[in-house]
C-alpha atoms as a PDB file:
ATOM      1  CA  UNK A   1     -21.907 -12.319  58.650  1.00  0.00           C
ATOM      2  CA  UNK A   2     -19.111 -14.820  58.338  1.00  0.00           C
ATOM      3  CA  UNK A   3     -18.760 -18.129  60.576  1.00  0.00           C
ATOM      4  CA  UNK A   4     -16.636 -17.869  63.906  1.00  0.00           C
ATOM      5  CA  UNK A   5     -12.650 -18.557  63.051  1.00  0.00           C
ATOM      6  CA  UNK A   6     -11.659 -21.741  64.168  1.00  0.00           C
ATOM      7  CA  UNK A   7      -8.615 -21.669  65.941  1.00  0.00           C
ATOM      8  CA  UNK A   8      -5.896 -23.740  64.339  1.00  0.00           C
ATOM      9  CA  UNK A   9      -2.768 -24.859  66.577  1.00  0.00           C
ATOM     10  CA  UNK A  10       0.651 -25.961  65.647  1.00  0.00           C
ATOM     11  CA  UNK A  11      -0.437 -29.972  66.441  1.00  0.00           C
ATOM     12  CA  UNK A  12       2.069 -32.573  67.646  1.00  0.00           C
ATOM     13  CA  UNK A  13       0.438 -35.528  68.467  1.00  0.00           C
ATOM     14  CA  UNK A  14       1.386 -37.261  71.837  1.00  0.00           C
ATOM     15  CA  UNK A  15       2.558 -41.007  71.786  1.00  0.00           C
ATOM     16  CA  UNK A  16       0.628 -43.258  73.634  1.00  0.00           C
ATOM     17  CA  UNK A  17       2.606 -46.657  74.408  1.00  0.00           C
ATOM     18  CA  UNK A  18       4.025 -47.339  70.752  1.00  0.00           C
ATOM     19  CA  UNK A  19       6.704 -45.120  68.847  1.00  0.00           C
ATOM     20  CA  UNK A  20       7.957 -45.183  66.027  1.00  0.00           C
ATOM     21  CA  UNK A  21       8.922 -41.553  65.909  1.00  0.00           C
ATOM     22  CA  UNK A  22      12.804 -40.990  67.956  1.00  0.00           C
ATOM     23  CA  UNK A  23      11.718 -37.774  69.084  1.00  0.00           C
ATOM     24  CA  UNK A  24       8.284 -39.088  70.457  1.00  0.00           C
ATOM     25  CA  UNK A  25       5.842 -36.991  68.487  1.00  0.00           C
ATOM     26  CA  UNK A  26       4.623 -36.861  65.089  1.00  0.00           C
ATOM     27  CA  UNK A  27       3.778 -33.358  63.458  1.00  0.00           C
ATOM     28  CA  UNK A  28       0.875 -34.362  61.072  1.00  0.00           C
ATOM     29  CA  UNK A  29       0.859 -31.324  59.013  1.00  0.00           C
ATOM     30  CA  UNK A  30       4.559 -31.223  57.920  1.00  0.00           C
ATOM     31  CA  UNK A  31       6.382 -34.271  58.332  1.00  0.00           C
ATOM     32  CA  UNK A  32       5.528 -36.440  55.651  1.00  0.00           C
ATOM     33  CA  UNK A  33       4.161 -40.365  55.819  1.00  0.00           C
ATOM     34  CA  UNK A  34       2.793 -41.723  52.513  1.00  0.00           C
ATOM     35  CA  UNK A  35       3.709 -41.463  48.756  1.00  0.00           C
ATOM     36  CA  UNK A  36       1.230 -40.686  46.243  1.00  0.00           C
ATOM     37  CA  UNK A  37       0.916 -44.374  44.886  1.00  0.00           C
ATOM     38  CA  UNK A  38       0.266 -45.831  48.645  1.00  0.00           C
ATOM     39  CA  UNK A  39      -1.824 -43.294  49.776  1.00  0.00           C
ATOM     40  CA  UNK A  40      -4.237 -44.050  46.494  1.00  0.00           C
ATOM     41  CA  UNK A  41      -3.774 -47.681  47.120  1.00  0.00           C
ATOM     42  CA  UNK A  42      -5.606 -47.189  50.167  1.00  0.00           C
ATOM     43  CA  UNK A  43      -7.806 -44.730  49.894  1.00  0.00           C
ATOM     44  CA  UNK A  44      -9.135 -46.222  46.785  1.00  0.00           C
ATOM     45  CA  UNK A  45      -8.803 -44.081  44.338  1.00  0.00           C
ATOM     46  CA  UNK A  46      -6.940 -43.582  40.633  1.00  0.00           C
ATOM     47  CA  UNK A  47      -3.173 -42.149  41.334  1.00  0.00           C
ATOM     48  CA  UNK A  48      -3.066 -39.635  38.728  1.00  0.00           C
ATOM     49  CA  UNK A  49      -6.534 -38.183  40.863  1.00  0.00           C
ATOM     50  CA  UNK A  50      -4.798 -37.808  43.379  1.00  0.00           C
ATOM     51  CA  UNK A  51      -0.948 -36.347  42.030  1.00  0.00           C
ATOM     52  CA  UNK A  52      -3.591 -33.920  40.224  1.00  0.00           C
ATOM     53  CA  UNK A  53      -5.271 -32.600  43.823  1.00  0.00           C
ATOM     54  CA  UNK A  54      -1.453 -33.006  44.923  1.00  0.00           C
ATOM     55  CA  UNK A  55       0.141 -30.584  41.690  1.00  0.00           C
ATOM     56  CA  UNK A  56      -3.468 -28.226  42.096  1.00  0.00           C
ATOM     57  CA  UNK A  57      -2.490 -27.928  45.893  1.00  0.00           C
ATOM     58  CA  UNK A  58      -6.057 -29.346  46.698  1.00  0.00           C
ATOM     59  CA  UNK A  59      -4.295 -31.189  49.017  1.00  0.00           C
ATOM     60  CA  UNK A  60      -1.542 -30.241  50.907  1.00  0.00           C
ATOM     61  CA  UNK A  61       2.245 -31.833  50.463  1.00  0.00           C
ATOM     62  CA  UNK A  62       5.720 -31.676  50.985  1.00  0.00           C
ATOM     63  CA  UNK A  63       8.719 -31.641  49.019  1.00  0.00           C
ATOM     64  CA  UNK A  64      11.000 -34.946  48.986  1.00  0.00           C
ATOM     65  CA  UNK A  65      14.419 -35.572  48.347  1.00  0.00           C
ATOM     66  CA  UNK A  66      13.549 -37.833  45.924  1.00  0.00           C
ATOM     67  CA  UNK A  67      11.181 -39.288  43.621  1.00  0.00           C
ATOM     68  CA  UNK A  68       8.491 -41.909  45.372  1.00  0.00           C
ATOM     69  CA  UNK A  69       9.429 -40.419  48.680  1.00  0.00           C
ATOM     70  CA  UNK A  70       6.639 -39.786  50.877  1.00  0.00           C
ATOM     71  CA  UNK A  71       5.280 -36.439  49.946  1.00  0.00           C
ATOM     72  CA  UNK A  72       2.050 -36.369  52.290  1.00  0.00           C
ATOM     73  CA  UNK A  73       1.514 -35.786  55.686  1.00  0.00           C
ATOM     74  CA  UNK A  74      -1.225 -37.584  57.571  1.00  0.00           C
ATOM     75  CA  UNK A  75      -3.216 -34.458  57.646  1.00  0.00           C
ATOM     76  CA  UNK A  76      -3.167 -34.411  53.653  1.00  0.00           C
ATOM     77  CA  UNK A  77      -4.159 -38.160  53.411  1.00  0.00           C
ATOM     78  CA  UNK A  78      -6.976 -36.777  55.343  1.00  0.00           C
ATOM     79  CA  UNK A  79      -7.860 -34.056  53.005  1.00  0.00           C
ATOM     80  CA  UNK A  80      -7.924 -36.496  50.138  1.00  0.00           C
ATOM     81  CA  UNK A  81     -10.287 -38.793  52.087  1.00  0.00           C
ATOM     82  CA  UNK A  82     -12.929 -35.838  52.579  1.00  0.00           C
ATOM     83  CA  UNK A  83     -12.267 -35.139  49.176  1.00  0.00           C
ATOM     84  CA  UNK A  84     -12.454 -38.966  47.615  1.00  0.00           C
ATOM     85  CA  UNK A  85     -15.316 -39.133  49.522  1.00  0.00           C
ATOM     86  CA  UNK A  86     -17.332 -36.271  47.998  1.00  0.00           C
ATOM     87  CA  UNK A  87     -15.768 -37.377  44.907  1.00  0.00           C
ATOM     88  CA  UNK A  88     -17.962 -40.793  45.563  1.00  0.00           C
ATOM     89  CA  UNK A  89     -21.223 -39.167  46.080  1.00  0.00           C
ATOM     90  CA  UNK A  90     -21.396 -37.083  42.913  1.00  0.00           C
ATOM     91  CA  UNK A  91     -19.302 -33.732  43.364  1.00  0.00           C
ATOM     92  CA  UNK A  92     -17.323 -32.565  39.892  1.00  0.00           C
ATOM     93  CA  UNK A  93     -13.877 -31.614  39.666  1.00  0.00           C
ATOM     94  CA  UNK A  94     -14.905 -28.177  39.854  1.00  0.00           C
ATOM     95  CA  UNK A  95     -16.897 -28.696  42.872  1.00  0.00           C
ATOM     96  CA  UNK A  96     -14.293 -30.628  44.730  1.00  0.00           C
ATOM     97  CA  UNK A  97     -12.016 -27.585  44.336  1.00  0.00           C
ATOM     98  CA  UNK A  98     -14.489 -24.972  44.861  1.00  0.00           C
ATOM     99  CA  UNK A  99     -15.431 -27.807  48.577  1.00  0.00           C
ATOM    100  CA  UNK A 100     -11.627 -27.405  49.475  1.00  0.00           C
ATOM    101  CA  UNK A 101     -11.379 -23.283  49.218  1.00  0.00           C
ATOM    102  CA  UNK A 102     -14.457 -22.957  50.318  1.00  0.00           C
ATOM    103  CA  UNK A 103     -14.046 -24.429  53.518  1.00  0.00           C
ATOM    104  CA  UNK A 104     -10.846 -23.535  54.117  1.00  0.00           C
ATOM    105  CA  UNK A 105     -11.352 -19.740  53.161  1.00  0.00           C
ATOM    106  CA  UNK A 106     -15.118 -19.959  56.184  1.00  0.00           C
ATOM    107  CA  UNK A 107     -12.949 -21.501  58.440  1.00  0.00           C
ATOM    108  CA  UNK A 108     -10.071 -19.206  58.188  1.00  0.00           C
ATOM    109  CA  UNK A 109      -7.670 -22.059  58.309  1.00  0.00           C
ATOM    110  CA  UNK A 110      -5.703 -24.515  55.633  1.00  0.00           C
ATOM    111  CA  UNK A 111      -6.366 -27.408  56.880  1.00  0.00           C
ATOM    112  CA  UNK A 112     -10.052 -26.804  57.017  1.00  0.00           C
ATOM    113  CA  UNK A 113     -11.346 -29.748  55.414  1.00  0.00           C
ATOM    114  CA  UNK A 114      -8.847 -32.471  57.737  1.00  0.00           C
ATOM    115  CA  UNK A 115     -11.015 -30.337  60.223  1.00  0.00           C
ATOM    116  CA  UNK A 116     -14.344 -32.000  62.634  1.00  0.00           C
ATOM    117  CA  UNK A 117     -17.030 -29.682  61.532  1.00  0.00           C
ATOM    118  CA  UNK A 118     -17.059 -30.715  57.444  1.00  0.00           C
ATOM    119  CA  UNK A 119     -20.431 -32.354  56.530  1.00  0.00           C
ATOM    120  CA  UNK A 120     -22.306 -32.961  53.177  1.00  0.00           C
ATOM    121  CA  UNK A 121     -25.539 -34.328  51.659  1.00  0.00           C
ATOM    122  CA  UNK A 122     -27.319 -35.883  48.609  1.00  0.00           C
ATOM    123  CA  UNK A 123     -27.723 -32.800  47.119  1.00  0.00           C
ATOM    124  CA  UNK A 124     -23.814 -31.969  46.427  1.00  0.00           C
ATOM    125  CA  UNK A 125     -23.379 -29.488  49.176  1.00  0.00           C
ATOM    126  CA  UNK A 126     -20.979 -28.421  51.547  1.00  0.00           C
ATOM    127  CA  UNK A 127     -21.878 -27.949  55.028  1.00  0.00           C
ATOM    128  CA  UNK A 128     -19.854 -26.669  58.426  1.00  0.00           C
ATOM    129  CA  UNK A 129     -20.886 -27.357  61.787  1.00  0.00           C
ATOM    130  CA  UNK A 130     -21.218 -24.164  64.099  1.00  0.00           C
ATOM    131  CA  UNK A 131     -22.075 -24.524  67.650  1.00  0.00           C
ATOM    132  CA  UNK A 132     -23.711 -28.148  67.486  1.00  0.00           C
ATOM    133  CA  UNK A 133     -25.597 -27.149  63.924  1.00  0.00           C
ATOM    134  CA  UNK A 134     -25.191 -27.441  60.374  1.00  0.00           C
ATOM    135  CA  UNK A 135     -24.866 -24.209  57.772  1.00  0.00           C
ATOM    136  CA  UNK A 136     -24.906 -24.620  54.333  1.00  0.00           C
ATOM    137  CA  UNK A 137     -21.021 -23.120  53.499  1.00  0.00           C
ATOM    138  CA  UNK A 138     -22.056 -21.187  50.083  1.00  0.00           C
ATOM    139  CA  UNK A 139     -25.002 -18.952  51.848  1.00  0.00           C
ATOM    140  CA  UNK A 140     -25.084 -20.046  55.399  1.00  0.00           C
ATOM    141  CA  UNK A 141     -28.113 -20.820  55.534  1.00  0.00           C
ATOM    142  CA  UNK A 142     -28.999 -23.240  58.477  1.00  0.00           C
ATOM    143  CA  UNK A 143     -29.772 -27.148  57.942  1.00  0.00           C
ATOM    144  CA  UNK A 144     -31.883 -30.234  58.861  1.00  0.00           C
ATOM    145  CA  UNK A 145     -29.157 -31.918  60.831  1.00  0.00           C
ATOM    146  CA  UNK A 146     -30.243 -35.361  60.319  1.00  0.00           C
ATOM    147  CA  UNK A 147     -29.819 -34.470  56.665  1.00  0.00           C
ATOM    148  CA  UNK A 148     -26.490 -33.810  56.768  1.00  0.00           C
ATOM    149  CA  UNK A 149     -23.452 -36.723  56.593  1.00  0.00           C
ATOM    150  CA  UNK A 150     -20.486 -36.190  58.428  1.00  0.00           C
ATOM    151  CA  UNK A 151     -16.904 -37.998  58.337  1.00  0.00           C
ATOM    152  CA  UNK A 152     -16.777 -39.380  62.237  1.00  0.00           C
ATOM    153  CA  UNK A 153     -17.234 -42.858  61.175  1.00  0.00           C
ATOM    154  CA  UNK A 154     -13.946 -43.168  59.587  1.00  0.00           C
ATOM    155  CA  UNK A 155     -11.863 -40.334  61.027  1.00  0.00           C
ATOM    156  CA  UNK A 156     -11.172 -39.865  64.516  1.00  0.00           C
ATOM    157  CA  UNK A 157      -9.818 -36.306  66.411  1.00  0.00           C
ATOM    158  CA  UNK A 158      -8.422 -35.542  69.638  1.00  0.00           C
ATOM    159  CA  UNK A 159      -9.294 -31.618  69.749  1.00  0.00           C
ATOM    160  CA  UNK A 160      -9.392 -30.250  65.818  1.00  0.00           C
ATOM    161  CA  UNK A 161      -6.527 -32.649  65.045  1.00  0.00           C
ATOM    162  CA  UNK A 162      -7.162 -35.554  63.093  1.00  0.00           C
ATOM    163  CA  UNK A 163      -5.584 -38.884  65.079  1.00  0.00           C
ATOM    164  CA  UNK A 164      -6.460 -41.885  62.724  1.00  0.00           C
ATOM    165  CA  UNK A 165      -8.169 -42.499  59.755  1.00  0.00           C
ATOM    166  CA  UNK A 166     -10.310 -46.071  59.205  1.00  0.00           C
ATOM    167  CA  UNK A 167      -9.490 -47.804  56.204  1.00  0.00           C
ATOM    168  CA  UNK A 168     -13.054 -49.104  56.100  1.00  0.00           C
ATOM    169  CA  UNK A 169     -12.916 -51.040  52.873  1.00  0.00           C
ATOM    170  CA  UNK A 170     -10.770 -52.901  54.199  1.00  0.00           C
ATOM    171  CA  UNK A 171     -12.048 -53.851  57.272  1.00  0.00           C
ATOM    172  CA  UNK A 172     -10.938 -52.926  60.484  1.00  0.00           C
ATOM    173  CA  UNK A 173      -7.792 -51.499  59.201  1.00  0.00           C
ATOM    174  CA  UNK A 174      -6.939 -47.829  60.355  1.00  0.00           C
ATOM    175  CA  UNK A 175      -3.874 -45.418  59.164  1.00  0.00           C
ATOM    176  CA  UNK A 176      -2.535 -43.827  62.795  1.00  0.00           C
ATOM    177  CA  UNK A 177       0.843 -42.155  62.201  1.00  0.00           C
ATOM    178  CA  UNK A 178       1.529 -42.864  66.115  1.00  0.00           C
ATOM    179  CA  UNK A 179       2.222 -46.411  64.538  1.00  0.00           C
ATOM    180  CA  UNK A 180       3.342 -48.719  61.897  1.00  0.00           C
ATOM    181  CA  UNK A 181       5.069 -45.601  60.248  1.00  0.00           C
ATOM    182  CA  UNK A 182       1.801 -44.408  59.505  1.00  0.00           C
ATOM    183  CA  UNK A 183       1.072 -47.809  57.391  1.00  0.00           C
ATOM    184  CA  UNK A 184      -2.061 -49.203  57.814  1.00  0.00           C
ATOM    185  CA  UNK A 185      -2.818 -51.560  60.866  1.00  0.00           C
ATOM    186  CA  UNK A 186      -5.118 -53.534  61.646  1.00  0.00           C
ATOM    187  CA  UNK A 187      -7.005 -53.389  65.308  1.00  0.00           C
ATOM    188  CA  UNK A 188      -7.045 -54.267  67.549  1.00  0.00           C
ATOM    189  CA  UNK A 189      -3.380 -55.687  67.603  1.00  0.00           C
ATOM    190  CA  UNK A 190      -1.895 -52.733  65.188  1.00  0.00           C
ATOM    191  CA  UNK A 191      -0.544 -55.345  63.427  1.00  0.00           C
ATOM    192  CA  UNK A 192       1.204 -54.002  60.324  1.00  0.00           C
ATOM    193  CA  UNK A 193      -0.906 -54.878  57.141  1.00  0.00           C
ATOM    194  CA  UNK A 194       2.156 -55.080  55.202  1.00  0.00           C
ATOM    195  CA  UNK A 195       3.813 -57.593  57.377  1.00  0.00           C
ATOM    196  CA  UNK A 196       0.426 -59.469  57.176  1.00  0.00           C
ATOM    197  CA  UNK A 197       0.678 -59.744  53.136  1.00  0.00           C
ATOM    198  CA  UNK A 198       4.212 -60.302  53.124  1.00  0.00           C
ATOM    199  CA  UNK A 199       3.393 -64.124  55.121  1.00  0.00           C
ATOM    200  CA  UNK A 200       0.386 -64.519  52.786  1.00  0.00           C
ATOM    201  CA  UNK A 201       2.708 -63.690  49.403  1.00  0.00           C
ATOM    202  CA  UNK A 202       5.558 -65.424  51.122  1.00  0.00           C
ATOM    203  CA  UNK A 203       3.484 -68.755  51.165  1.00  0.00           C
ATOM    204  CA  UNK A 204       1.931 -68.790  54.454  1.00  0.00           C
ATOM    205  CA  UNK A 205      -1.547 -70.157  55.670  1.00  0.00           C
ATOM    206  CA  UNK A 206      -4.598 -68.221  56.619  1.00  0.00           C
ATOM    207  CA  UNK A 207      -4.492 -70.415  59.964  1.00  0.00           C
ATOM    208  CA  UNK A 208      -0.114 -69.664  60.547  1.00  0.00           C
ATOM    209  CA  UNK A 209      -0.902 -66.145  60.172  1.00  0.00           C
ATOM    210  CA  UNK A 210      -3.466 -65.674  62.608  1.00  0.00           C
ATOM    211  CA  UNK A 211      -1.485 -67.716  65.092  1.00  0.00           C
ATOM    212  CA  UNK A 212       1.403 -65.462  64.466  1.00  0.00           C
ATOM    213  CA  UNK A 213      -0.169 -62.346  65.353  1.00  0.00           C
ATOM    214  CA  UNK A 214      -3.178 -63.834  67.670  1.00  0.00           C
ATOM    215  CA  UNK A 215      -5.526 -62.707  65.234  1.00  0.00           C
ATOM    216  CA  UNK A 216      -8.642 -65.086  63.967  1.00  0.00           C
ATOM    217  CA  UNK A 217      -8.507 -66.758  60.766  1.00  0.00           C
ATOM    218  CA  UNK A 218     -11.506 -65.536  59.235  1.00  0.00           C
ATOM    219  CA  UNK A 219     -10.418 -61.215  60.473  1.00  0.00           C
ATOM    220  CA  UNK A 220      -6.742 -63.039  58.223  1.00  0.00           C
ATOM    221  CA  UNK A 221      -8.986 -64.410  55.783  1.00  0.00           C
ATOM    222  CA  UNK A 222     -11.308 -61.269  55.481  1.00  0.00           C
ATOM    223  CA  UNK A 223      -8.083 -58.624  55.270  1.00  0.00           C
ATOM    224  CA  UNK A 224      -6.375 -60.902  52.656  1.00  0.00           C
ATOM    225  CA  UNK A 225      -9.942 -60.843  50.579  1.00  0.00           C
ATOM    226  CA  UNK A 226     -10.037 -57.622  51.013  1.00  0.00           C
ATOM    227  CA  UNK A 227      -6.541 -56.165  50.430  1.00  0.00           C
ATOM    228  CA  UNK A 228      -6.089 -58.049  46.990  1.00  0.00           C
ATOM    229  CA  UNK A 229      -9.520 -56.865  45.873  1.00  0.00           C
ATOM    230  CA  UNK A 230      -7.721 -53.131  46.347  1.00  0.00           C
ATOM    231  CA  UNK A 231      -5.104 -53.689  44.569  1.00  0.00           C
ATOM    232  CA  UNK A 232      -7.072 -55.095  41.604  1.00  0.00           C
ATOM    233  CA  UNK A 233      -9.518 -52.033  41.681  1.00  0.00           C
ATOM    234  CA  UNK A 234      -6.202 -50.017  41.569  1.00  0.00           C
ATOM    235  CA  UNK A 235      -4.943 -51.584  38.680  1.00  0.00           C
ATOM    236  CA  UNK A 236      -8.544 -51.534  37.037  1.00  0.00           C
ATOM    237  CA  UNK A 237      -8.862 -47.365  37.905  1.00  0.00           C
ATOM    238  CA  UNK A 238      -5.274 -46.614  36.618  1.00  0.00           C
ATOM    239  CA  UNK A 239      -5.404 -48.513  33.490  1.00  0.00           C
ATOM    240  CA  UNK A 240      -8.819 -46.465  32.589  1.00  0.00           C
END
């Protein structure tokens, strides 16, 4: 006996108070938002990983018009979260792929693992929540619950659809493709990270930054830490 389908709808996300989309939606699954070498930046993890789950259709993308266009739709960046993410706790290759069909082919639906009901635990398995419980996805067998890890801490839904994605290493930073072009802001302003840098490369104090954008000068201070200790760990994981 399989698990129930789970219904997947054709998701346009409603824009609360700031747009940055002309038609005042943002279609998550199709329209695309980061290239391969930003979205790794921020998730944390090597580039060529990630243009490999991209090529192996892993992860979900678009075509572009041209090369280091965006290529992947918030709902992909998602994807490759989940999947990073497993990637961090132990799963192989092989198990990452077998994680993405599996759950997509129980859950009847592509974008299964961007889905609300994807859990995991020490022991390298996959688990989908049914009606308020756990079930082991390879023989559905039914789990501890408190065993099981899930991904609400960093990504937030509205329904099955994921909304925005926390950028927890670097603080309280969060990818929402309702703003910032789907650039990382940080809360609770939504100040554009990259406009944050650009001050701090451009010459700018810790102190005239936070005044600029009424932020605190340690939350400055902290992102700044934190955003050039990224790109170093990118540079480190690429050059491997």
């Amino acid at each position: 006996m399989g698990f129930p389908v789970a219904e997947r709808r054709a998701a346009r996300l409603s824009i609360i108070g700031q747009t940055d989309s002309k038609e005042g939606a943002v279609d998550i699954y199709s329209e695309p938002m980061l290239n391969v070498n930003d979205a790794s930046r921020y998730l944390g993890m090597p580039t060529e990983t990630l243009r490999r789950w991209r090529s192996d259709r892993v992860i979900h993308s678009v075509s572009s018009q041209r090369r280091g266009w965006p290529t992947l739709p918030f709902a992909a960046v998602v994807e490759a979260f989940v999947l990073r993410e497993l990637r961090s706790v132990g799963f192989t290759r092989r198990q990452i792929v077998e994680a993405a069909d599996g759950v997509r082919r129980e859950f009847d639906d592509e974008f299964g693992l961007a889905r609300p009901g994807v859990g995991y635990d020490e022991g390298l398995e996959i688990f989908l929540a049914i009606g308020g419980e756990y079930y082991r996805a390879r023989d559905r067998q039914q789990a501890i619950k408190q065993t099981v890890r899930s991904f609400h801490e960093c990504i937030q839904w509205v329904g099955q659809d994921p909304q925005r994605l926390k950028l927890a290493r670097l603080g309280n930073v969060y990818l929402d493709p309702r703003f910032g072009w789907g650039q990382p802001v940080a809360e609770p302003s939504r100040v554009p990270v990259q406009a944050i840098m650009g001050l701090w490369y451009a010459g700018e104090s810790i102190q005239s930054i936070a005044h600029e954008y009424d932020m605190s000068a340690n939350s400055v201070d902290d992102l700044v830490r934190a955003w050039s200790q990224a790109n170093d760990e990118l540079v480190t994981a690429n050059a491997a």
